[in-house]
Protein backbone atom coordinates (compact mmCIF):
# COMPACT_ATOMS: atom_id res chain seq x y z
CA UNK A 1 35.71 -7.57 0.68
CA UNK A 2 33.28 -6.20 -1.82
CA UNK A 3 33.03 -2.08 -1.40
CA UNK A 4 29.78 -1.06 -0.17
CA UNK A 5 28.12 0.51 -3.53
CA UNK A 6 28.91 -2.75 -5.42
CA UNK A 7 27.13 -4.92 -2.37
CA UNK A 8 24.10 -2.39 -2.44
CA UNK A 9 23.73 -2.80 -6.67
CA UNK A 10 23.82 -6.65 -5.94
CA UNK A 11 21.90 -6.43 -3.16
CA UNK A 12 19.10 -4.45 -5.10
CA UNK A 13 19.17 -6.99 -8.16
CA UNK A 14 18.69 -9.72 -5.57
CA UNK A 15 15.77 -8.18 -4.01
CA UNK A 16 13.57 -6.80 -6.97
CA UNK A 17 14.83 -9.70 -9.78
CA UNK A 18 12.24 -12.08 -8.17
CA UNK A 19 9.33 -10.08 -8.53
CA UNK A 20 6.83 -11.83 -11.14
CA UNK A 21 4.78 -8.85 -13.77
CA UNK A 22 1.35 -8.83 -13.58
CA UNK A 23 -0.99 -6.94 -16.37
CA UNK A 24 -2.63 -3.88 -14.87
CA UNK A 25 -6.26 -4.44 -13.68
CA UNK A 26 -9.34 -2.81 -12.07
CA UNK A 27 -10.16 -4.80 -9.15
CA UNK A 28 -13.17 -3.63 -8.26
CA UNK A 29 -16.18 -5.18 -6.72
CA UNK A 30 -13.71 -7.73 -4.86
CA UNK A 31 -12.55 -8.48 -1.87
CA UNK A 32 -9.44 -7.20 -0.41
CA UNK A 33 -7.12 -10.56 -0.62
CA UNK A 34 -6.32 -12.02 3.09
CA UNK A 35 -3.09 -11.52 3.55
CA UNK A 36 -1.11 -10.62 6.73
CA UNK A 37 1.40 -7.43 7.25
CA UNK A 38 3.11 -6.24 9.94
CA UNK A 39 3.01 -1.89 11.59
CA UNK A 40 6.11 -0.70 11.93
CA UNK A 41 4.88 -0.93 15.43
CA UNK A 42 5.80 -4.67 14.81
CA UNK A 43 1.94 -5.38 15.06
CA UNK A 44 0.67 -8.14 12.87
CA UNK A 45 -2.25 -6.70 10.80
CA UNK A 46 -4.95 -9.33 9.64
CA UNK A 47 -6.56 -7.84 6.12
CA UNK A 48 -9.32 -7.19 5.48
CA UNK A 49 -10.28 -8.36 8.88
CA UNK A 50 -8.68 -5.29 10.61
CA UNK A 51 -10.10 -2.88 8.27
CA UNK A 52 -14.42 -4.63 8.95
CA UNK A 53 -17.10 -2.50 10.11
CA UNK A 54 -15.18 1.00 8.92
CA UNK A 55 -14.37 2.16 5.19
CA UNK A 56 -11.04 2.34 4.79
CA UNK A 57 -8.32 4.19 2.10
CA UNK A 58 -5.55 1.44 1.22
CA UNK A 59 -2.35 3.47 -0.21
CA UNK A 60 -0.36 0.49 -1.86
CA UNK A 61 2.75 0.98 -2.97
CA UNK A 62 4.95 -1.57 -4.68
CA UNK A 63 8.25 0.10 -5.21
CA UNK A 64 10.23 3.20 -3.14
CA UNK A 65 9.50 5.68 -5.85
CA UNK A 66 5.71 4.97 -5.33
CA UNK A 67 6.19 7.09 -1.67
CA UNK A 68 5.92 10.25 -4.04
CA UNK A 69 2.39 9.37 -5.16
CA UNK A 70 1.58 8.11 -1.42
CA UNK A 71 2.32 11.66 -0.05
CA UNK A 72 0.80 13.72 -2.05
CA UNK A 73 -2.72 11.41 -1.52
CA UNK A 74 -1.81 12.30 2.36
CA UNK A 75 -1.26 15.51 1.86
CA UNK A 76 -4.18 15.91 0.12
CA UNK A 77 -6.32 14.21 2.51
CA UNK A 78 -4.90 16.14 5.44
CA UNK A 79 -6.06 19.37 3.60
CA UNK A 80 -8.85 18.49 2.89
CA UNK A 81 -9.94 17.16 6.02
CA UNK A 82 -11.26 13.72 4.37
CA UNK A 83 -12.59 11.51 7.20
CA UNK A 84 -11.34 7.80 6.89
CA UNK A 85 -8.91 5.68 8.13
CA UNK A 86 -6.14 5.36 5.66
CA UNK A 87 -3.56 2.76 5.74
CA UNK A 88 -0.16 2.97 3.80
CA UNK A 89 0.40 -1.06 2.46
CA UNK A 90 3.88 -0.90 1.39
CA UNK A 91 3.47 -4.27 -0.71
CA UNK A 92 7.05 -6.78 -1.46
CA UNK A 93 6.37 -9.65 -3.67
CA UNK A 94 9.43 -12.07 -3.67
CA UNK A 95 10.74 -13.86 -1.11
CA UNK A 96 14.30 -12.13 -1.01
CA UNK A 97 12.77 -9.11 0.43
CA UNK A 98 11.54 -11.47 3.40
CA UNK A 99 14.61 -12.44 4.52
CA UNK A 100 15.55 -8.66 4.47
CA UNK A 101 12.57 -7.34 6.01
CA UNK A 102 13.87 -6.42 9.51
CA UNK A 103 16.12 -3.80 7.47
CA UNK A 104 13.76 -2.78 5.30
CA UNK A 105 11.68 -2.04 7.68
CA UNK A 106 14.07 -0.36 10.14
CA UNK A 107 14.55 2.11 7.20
CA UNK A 108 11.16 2.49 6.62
CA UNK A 109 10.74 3.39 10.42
CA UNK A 110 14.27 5.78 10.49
CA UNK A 111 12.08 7.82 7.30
CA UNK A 112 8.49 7.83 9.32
CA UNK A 113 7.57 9.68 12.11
CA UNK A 114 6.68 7.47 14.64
CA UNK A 115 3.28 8.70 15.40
CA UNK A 116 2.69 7.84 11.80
CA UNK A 117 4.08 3.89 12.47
CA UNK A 118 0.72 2.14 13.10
CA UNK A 119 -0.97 3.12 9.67
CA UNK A 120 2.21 1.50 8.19
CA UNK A 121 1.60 -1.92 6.73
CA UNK A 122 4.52 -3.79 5.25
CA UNK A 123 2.73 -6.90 3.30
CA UNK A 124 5.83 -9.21 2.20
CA UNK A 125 4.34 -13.13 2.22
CA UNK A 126 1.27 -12.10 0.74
CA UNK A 127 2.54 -8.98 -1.27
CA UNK A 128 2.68 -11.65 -4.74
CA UNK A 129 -0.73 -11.94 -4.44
CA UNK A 130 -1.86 -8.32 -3.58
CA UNK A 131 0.09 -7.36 -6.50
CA UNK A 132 -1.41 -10.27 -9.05
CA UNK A 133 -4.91 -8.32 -8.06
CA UNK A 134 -3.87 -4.66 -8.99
CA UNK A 135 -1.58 -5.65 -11.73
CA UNK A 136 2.15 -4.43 -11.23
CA UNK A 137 2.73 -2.62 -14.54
CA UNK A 138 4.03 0.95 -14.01
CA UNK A 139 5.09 0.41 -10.28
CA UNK A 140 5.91 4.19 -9.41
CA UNK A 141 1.90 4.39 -9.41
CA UNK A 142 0.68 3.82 -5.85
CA UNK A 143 -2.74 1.90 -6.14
CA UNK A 144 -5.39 3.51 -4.22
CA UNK A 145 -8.31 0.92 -2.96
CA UNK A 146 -11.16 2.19 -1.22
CA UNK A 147 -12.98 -0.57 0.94
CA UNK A 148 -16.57 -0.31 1.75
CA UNK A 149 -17.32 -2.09 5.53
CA UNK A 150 -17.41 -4.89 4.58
CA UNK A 151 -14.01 -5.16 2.51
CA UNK A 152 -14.91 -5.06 -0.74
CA UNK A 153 -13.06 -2.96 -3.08
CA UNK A 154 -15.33 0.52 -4.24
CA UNK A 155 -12.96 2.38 -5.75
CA UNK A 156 -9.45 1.93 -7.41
CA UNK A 157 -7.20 4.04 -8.40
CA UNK A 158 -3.42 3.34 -10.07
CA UNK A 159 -2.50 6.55 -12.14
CA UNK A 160 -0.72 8.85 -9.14
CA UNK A 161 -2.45 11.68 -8.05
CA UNK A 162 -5.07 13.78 -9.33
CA UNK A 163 -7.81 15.72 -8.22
CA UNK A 164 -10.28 14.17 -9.33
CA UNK A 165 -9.49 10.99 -8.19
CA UNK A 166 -9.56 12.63 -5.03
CA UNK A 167 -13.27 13.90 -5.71
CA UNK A 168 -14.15 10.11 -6.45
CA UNK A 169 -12.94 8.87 -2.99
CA UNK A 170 -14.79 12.17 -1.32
CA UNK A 171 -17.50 11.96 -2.87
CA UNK A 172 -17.85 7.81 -2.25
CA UNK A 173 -17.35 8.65 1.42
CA UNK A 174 -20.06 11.25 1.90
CA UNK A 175 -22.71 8.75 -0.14
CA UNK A 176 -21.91 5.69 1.94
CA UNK A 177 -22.10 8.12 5.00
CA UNK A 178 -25.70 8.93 4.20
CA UNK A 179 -27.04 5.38 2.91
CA UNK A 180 -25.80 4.04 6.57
């Protein structure tokens, strides 16, 4: 029997050795990609169809380490008491992840408070193309995408946290507020 470290170092090269590179790119003025996920309420989310008639905040992250960048933007947007619903796309390209997503998602769910399980979007079949659209380069980087109503992509974002990146999103709420 293998010891347990060596199966999880094979087990990671399995998982992330599929994923294809994609060069980094500003998607905006698309449309979100339709792709399914499923909450860690074991909902299956339609996108963008779940996210019509309301802006939305898309926190996409494509590897673990990404989770830094994802808390500080929800942190942030706690304190500041931005208004809009905010989803957290963790986003697997590959198709070994698939066949472990029932464990990566149990971890996911033994990390998250469960009142925080429903804005928790695991996209694995469609997580490829998701990440074709943002570009993959630099995967620590959470990608941001703000969606207007009508899910088209207003803002993106794929350099962490700052500030003034922040600013962009607030301020691109409070003018689509008033123009409604």
């Amino acid at each position: 029997m293998l010891p347990s470290r060596l199966l999880l170092i094979l087990t990671s090269l399995f998982l992330f050795a599929c994923a294809t590179q994609h060069p980094n790119q500003d998607p905006t003025g698309k449309m979100f990609p339709s792709v399914e996920g499923s909450s860690l309420e074991k909902e299956t989310i339609k996108m963008p169809e779940k996210f019509l008639g309301a802006q939305t905040l898309l926190l996409l992250g494509y590897v673990q380490n990404s989770q830094f960048d994802i808390d500080r933007w929800l942190i942030a947007l706690d304190f500041t008491e931005t208004k809009v619903n905010v989803y957290e796309l963790p986003t697997i390209a590959g198709m070994a992840p698939r066949m472990f997503s029932g464990f990566i998602d149990d971890g996911m769910r033994k990390g998250i408070p469960k009142e925080l399980w429903k804005g928790v979007v695991t996209i694995y079949e469609g997580g490829d193309e998701v990440q074709e659209m943002t570009g993959n380069e630099n995967p620590n980087n959470a990608r941001v995408i703000l969606l207007d109503k009508t899910g088209k992509i207003i803002y993106f974002y794929d350099r962490g946290f700052a500030p003034s990146a922040l600013r962009a999103v607030r301020e691109l709420l409070e003018t689509e507020e008033t123009t409604d």
